[in-house]
Protein backbone atom coordinates (compact mmCIF):
# COMPACT_ATOMS: atom_id res chain seq x y z
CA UNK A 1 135.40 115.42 132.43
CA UNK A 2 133.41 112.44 131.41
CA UNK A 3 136.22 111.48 128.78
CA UNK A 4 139.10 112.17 131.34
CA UNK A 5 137.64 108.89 133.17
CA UNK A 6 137.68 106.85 130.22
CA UNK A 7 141.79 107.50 129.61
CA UNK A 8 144.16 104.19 129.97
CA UNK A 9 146.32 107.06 132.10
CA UNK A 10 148.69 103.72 133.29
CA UNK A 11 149.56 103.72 129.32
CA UNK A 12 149.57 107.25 129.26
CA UNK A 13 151.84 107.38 132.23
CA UNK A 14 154.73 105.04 130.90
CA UNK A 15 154.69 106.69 127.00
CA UNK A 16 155.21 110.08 128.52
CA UNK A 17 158.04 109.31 130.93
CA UNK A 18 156.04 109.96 133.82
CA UNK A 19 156.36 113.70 133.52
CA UNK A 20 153.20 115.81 134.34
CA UNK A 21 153.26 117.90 131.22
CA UNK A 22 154.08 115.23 128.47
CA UNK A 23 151.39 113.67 129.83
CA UNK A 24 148.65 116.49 129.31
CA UNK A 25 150.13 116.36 125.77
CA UNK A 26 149.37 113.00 125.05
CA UNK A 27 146.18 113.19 126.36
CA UNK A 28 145.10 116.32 124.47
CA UNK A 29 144.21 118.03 128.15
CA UNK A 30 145.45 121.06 129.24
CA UNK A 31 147.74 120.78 132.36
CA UNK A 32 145.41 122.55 134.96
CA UNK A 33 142.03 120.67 133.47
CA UNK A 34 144.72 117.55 134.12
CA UNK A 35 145.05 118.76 137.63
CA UNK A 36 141.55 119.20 138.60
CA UNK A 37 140.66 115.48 136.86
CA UNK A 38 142.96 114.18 138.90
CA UNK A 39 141.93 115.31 142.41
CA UNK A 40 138.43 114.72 141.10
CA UNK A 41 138.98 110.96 140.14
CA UNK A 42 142.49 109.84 141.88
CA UNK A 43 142.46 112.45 144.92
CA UNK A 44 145.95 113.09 144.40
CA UNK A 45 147.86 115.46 142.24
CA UNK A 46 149.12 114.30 138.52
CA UNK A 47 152.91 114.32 140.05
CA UNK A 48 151.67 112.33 143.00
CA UNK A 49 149.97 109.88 140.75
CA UNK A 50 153.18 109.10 138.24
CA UNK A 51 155.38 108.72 141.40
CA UNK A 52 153.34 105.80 143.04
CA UNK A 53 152.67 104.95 139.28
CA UNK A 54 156.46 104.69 137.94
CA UNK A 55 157.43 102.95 142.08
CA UNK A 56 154.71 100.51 140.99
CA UNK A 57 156.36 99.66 137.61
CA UNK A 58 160.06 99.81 139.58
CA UNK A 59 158.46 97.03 142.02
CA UNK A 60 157.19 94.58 139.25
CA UNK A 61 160.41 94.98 137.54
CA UNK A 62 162.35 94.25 140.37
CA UNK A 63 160.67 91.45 141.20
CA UNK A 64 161.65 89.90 137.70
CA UNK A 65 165.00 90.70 138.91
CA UNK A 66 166.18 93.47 136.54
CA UNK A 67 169.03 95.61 137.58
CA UNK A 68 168.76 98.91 139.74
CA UNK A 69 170.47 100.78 137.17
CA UNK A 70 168.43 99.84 134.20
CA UNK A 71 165.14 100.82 136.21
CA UNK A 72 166.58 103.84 137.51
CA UNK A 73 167.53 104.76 133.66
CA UNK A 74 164.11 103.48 132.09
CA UNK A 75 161.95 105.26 134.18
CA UNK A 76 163.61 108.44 133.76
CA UNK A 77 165.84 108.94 136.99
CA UNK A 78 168.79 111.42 136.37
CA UNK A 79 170.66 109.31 138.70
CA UNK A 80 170.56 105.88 140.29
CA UNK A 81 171.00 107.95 143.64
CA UNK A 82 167.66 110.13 143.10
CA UNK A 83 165.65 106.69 142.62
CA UNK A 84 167.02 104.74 145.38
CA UNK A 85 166.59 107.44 147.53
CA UNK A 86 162.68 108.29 146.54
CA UNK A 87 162.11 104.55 146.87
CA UNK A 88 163.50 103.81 150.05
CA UNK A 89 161.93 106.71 151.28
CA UNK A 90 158.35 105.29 149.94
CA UNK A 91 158.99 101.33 150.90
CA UNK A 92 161.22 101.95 153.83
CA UNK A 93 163.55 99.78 152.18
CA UNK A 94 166.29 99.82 149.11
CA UNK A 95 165.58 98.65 145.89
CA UNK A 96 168.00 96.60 145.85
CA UNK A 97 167.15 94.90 148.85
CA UNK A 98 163.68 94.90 148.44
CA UNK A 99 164.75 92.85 145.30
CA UNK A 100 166.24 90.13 146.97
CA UNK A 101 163.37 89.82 149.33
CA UNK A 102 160.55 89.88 146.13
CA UNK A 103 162.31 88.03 143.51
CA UNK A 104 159.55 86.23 141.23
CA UNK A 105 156.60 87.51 143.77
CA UNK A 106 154.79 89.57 140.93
């Protein structure tokens, strides 16, 4: 587990899409050793961990003022719809909105 610290798992994160087992791939750790490093050293689950990851990355970006759409697309969202909805459910706010409010804060 020693080397499962030592991961840049924020790289890690964004090259595999944010998806659970891509990431085990690129890491060269099984999926349930992924698991257990993860509630060991985050105390979340890997699919917890992406989510607040990829939100993170949707927040900075929005901030710079890129589009809604774009993010939604570049971080993997089937649909504008599915990301809106996760993040306004997360920031109690819309994206969009949550924009206009951060614009060049990050």
């Amino acid at each position: 587990m020693e080397s499962f610290y030592h991961n840049d798992w924020n790289a890690i994160a964004e090259r595999a899409g944010y998806s659970v087992r891509k990431l085990a791939t690129l890491s060269s750790i099984p999926v349930q050793r992924l698991e257990r490093g993860f509630r060991k050293y985050f105390h979340c689950k890997p699919k917890r961990w992406l989510m607040r990851k990829r939100l993170k990355n949707a927040r900075a970006r929005l901030a710079r003022g890129h589009r809604v759409k774009i993010i939604s697309q570049d971080l993997g969202f089937q649909r504008i719809e599915d990301f809106s909805r996760l993040f306004k459910r997360v920031y109690k706010i819309s994206p969009s909105r949550w924009r206009k409010m951060h614009r060049h804060s990050f």
